[in-house]
Structures are given as structure tokens and as C-alpha cells.
C-alpha atoms as a PDB file:
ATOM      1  CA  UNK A   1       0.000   0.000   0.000  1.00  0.00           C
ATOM      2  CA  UNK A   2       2.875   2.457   0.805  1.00  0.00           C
ATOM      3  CA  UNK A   3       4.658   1.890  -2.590  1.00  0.00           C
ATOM      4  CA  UNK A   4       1.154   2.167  -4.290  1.00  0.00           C
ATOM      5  CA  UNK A   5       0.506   5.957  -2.602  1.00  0.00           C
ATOM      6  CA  UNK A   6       4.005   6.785  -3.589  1.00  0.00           C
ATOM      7  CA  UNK A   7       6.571   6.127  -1.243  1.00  0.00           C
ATOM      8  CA  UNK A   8       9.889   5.494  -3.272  1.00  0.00           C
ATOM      9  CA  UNK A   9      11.598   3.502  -0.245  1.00  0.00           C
ATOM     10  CA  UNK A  10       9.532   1.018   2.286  1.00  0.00           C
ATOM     11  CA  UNK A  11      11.939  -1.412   4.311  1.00  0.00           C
ATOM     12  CA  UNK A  12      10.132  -4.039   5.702  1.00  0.00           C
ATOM     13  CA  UNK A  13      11.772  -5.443   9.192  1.00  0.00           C
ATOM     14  CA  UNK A  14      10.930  -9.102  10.439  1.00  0.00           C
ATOM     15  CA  UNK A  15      12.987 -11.471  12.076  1.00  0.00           C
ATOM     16  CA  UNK A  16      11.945 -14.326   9.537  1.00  0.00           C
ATOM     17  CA  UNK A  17      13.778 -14.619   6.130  1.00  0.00           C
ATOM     18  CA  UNK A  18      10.927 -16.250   4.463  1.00  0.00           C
ATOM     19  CA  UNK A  19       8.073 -13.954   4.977  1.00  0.00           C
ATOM     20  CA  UNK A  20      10.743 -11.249   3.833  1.00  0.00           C
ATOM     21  CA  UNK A  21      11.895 -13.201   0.756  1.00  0.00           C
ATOM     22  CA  UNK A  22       8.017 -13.554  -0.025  1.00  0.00           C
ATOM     23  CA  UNK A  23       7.579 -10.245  -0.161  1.00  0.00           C
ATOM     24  CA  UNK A  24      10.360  -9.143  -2.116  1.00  0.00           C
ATOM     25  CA  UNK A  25       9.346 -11.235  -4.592  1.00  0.00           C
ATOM     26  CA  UNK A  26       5.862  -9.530  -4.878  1.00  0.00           C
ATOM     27  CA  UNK A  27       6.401  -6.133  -3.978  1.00  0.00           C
ATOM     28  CA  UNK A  28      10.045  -6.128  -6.395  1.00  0.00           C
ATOM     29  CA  UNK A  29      11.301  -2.294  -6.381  1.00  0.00           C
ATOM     30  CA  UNK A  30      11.313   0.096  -4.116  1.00  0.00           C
ATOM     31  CA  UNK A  31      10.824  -2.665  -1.004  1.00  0.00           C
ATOM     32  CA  UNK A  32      13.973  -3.487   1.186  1.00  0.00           C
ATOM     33  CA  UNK A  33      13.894  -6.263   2.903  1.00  0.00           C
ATOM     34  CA  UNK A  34      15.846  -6.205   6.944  1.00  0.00           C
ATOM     35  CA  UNK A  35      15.754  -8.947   8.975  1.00  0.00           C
ATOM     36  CA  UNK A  36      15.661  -7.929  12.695  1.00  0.00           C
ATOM     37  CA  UNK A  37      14.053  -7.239  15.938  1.00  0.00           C
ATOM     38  CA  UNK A  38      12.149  -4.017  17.095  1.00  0.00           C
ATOM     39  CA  UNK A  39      13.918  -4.167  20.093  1.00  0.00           C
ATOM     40  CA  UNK A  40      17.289  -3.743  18.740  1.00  0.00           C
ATOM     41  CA  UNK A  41      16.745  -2.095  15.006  1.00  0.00           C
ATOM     42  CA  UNK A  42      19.614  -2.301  12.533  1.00  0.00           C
ATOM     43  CA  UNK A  43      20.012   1.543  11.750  1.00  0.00           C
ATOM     44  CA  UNK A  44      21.423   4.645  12.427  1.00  0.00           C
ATOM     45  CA  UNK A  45      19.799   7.286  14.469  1.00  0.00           C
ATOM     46  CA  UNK A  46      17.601   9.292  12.717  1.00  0.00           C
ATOM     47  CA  UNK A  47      18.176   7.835   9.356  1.00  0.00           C
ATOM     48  CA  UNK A  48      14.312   6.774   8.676  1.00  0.00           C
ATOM     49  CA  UNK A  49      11.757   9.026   8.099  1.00  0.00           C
ATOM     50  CA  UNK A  50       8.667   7.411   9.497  1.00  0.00           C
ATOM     51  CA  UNK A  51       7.771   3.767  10.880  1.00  0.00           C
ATOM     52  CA  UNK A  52       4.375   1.985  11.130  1.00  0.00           C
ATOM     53  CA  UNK A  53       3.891  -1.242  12.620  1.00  0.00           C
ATOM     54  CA  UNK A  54       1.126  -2.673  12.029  1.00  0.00           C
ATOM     55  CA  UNK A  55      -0.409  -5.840  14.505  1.00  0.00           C
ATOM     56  CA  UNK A  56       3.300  -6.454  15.160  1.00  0.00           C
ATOM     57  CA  UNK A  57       3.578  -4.462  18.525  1.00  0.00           C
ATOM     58  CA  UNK A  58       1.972  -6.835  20.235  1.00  0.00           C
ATOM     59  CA  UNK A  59       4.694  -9.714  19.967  1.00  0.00           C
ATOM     60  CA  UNK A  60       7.682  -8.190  20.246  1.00  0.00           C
ATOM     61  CA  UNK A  61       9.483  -8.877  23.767  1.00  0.00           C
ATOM     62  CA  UNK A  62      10.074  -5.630  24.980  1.00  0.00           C
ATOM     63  CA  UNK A  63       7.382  -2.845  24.187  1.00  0.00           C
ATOM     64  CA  UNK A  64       9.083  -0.343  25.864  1.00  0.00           C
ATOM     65  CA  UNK A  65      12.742  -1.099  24.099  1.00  0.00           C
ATOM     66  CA  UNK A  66      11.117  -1.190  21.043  1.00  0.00           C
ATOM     67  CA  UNK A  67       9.397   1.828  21.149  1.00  0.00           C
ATOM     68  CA  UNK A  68      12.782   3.269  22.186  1.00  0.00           C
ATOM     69  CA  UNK A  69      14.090   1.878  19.245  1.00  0.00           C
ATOM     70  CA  UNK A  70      11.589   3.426  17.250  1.00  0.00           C
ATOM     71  CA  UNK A  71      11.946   6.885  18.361  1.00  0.00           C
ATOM     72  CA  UNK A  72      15.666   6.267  18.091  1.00  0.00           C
ATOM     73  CA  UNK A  73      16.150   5.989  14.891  1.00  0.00           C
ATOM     74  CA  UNK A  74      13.065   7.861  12.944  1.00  0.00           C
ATOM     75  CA  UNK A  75      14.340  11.685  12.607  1.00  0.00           C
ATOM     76  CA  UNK A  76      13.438  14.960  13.957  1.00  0.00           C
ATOM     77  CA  UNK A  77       9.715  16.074  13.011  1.00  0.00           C
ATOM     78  CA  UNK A  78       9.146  12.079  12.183  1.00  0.00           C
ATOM     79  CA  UNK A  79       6.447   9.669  13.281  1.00  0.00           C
ATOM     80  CA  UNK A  80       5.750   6.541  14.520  1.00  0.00           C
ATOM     81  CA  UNK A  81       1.822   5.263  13.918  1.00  0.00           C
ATOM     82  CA  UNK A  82       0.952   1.869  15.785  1.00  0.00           C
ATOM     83  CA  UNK A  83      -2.249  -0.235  14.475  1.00  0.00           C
ATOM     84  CA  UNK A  84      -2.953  -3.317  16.600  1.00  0.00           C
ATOM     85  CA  UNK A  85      -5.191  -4.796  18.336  1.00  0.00           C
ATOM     86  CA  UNK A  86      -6.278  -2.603  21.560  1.00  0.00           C
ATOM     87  CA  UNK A  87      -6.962  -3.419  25.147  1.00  0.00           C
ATOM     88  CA  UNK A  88      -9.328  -0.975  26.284  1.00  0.00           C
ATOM     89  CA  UNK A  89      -8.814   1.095  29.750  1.00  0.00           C
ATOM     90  CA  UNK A  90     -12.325   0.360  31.201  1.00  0.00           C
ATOM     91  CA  UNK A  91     -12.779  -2.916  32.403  1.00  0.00           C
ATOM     92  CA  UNK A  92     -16.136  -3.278  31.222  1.00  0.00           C
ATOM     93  CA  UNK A  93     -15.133  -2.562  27.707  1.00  0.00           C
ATOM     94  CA  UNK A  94     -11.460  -4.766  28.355  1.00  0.00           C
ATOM     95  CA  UNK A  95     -13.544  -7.623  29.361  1.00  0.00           C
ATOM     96  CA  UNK A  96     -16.146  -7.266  25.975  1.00  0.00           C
ATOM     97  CA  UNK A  97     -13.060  -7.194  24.096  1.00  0.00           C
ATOM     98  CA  UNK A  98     -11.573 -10.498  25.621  1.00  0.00           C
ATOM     99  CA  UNK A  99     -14.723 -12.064  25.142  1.00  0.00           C
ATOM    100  CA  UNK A 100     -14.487 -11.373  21.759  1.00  0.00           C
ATOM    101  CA  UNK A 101     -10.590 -12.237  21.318  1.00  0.00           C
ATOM    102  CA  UNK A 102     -10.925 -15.452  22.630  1.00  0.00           C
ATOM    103  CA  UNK A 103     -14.186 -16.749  21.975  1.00  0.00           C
ATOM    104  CA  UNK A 104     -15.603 -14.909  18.349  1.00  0.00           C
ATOM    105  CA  UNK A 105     -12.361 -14.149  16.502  1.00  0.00           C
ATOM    106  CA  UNK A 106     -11.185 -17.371  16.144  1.00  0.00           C
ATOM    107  CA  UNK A 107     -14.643 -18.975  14.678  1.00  0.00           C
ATOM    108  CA  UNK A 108     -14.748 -15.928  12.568  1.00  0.00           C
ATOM    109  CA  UNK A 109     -11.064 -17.013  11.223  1.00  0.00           C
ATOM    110  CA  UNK A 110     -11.646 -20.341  11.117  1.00  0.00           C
ATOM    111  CA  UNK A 111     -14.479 -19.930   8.627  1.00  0.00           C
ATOM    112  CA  UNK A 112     -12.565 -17.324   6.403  1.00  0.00           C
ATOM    113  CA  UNK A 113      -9.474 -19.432   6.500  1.00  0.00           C
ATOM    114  CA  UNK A 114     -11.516 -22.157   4.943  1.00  0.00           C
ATOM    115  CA  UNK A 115      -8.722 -25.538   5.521  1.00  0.00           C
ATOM    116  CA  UNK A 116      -6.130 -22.888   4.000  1.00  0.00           C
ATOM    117  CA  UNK A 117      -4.004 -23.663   7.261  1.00  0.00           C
ATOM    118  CA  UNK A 118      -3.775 -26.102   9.865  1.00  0.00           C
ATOM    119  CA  UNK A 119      -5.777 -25.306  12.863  1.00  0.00           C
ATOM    120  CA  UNK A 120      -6.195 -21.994  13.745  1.00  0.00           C
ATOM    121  CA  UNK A 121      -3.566 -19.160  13.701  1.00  0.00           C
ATOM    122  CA  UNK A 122      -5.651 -17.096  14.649  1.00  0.00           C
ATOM    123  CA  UNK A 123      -5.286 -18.548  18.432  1.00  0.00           C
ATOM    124  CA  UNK A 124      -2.202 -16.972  18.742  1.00  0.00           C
ATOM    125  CA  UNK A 125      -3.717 -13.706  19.581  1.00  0.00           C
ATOM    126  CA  UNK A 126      -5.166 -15.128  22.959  1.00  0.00           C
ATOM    127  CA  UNK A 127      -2.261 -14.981  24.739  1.00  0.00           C
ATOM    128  CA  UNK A 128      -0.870 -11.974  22.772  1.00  0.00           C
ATOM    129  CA  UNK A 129      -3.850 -10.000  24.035  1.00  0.00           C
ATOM    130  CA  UNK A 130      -3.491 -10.781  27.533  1.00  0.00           C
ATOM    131  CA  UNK A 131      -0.249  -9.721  27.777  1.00  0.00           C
ATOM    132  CA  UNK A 132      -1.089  -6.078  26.704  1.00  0.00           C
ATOM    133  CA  UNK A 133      -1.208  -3.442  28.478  1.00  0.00           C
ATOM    134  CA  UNK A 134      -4.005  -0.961  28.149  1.00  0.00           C
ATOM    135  CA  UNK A 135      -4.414   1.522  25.442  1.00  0.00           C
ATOM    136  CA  UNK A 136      -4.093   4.747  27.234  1.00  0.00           C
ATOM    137  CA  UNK A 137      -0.499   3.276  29.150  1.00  0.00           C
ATOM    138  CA  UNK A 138       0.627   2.458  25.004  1.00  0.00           C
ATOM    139  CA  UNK A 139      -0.010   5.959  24.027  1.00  0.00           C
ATOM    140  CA  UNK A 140       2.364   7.544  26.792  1.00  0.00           C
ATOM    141  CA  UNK A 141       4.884   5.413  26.398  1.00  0.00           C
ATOM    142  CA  UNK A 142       4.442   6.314  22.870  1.00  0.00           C
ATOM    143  CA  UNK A 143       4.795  10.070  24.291  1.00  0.00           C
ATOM    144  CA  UNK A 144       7.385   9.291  26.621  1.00  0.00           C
ATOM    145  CA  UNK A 145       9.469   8.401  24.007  1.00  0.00           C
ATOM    146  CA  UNK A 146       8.505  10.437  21.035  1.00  0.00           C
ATOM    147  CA  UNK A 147       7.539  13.971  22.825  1.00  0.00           C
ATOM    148  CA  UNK A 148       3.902  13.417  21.542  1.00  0.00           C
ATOM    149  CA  UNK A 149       1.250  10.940  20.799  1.00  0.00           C
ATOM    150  CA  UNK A 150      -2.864  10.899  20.222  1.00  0.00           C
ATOM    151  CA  UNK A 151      -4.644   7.890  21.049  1.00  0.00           C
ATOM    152  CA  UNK A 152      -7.397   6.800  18.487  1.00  0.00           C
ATOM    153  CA  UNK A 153      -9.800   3.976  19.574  1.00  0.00           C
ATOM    154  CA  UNK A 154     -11.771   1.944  17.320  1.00  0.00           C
ATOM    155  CA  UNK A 155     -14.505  -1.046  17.617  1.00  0.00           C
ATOM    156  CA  UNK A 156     -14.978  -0.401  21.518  1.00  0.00           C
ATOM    157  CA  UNK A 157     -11.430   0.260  21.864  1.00  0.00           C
ATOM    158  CA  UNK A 158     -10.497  -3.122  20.808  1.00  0.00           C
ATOM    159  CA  UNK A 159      -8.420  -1.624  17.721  1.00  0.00           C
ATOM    160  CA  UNK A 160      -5.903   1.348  18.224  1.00  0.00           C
ATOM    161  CA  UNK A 161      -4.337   3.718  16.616  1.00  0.00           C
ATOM    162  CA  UNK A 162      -1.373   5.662  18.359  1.00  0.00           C
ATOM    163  CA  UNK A 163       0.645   8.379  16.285  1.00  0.00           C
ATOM    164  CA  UNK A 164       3.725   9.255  17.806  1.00  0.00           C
ATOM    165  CA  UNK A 165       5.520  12.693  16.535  1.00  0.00           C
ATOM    166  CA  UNK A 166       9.244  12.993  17.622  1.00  0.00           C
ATOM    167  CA  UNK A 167       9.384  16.443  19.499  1.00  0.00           C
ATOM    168  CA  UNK A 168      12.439  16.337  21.768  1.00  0.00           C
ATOM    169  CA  UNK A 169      15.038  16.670  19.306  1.00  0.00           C
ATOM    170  CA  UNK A 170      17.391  16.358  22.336  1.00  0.00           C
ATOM    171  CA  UNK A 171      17.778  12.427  22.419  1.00  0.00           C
ATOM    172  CA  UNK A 172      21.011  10.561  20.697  1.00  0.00           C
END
């Protein structure tokens, strides 16, 4: 989608070779392939312009190194947008979300997956979504690290959207 609205340069970071060699294949030009970590990114501070992960947050080991990471190396007046699956600050809505994590989600998979893959990995978000923390402690760690954030909530507050824009030009 980014090389389609006209970014010339989109590197795509994952720790797995194969998912990267898939899409290099597909997406050809302008698409440069890095395998790593979020928690320890392979480039130089303030050398990229922007980052968006997108449902990736949520596994990474460290959410707090990565977002560190993040705000290490996108430059001055840059940004950071997160989309992933939210955990909602009330409990009322937290608990409607889980519901829906763990029981609907992965019959709603299941059928769209159609015996595509075996099992269900959609399951995987279960535990994923547990381990979150809320969407309102996400968007100031965003802010802790960036300078700035804004918090968008979607579905309930079971899908988020945090923009981080680098402010303190200060950091290394």
C-alpha cells in the first residue's frame, strides 16, 4: 500500500527470512527487505523518516525497548503510527473485548481461513492479548518516548491507533 501511494523507499523489518523473501518477490522495487528485531533495530539514528507497525507491537518482547528503538532511529519532526489490536482502559469494555478475542475471533477465522491452514492461527492472539497493556499506558509510552502521541480507539477500543511525533530533538 505504501509503494502504491508513492513512497519510493519502504523497508520491511521481520525477524523471519521467508516472509521477507516472499515479499520481495511480490512487492520487487522500491521494497527493502531487513531482517531484525524491534527491540534492537539495525540503523542509524535518525536515518528513517517514518515507521508503522502494524499488529506487530503486540509480539515483540520488549514494548518499551522497542518503542525506544523506534523513536531512536526515525528523525526529527518524524512519526511513529501503531495499528494493533487494543486493550481498552475500562474494564467493562477490556472484558467485551476479551470475550471477543478469545471466543468470536477465532470462529470468525476459522471460517474465512476455509482448511487454507492447519488449525487456527488465529489462536495466537489469545495470549498476545493478555499480555497487553491498556491503550491509554501504550499511548504515553508512545509520548514518553517520542515527545507526543494521540490515542485513536476503534470497535470499543479493541483496535488502536497511536501516532507518535518525535518532538524532543534532544535524544542521541
Amino acid at each position: 500500500m505504501l509503494l502504491d501511494d508513492g513512497f519510493e523507499k519502504v523497508i520491511g523489518l521481520d525477524p523471519s527470512l521467508i516472509l521477507l523473501r516472499s515479499t520481495k518477490t511480490r512487492l520487487r522495487d522500491g521494497f527493502y527487505p531487513v531482517r531484525g528485531v524491534a527491540e534492537n533495530l539495525p540503523f542509524r539514528n535518525g536515518s528513517v523518516a517514518g515507521a508503522i507497525t502494524c499488529f506487530s507491537l503486540r509480539d515483540v518482547r520488549d514494548r518499551e525497548a522497542s518503542v525506544g528503538e523506534f523513536a531512536r532511529v526515525v528523525r526529527e519532526t518524524g512519526r511513529l503510527e501503531i495499528v494493533d489490536v487494543g486493550k481498552p482502559d475500562s474494564p467493562f469494555f477490556q472484558r467485551l473485548i476479551s470475550l471477543y478475542v478469545v471466543l468470536v475471533m477465532p470462529i470468525v477465522a476459522k471460517f474465512f481461513i476455509g482448511g487454507r491452514a492447519r488449525g487456527n492461527p488465529f489462536r495466537m492472539i489469545v495470549p498476545t492479548f493478555h499480555r497487553l497493556s491498556t491503550n491509554h499506558n501504550l499511548a504515553m509510552l508512545a509520548e514518553r518516548k517520542f515527545g507526543s502521541s494521540r490515542l485513536h480507539e476503534f470497535l470499543l477500543g479493541g483496535l488502536v491507533i497511536v501516532e507518535a511525533r518525535q518532538t524532543d530533538f534532544s535524544r542521541p
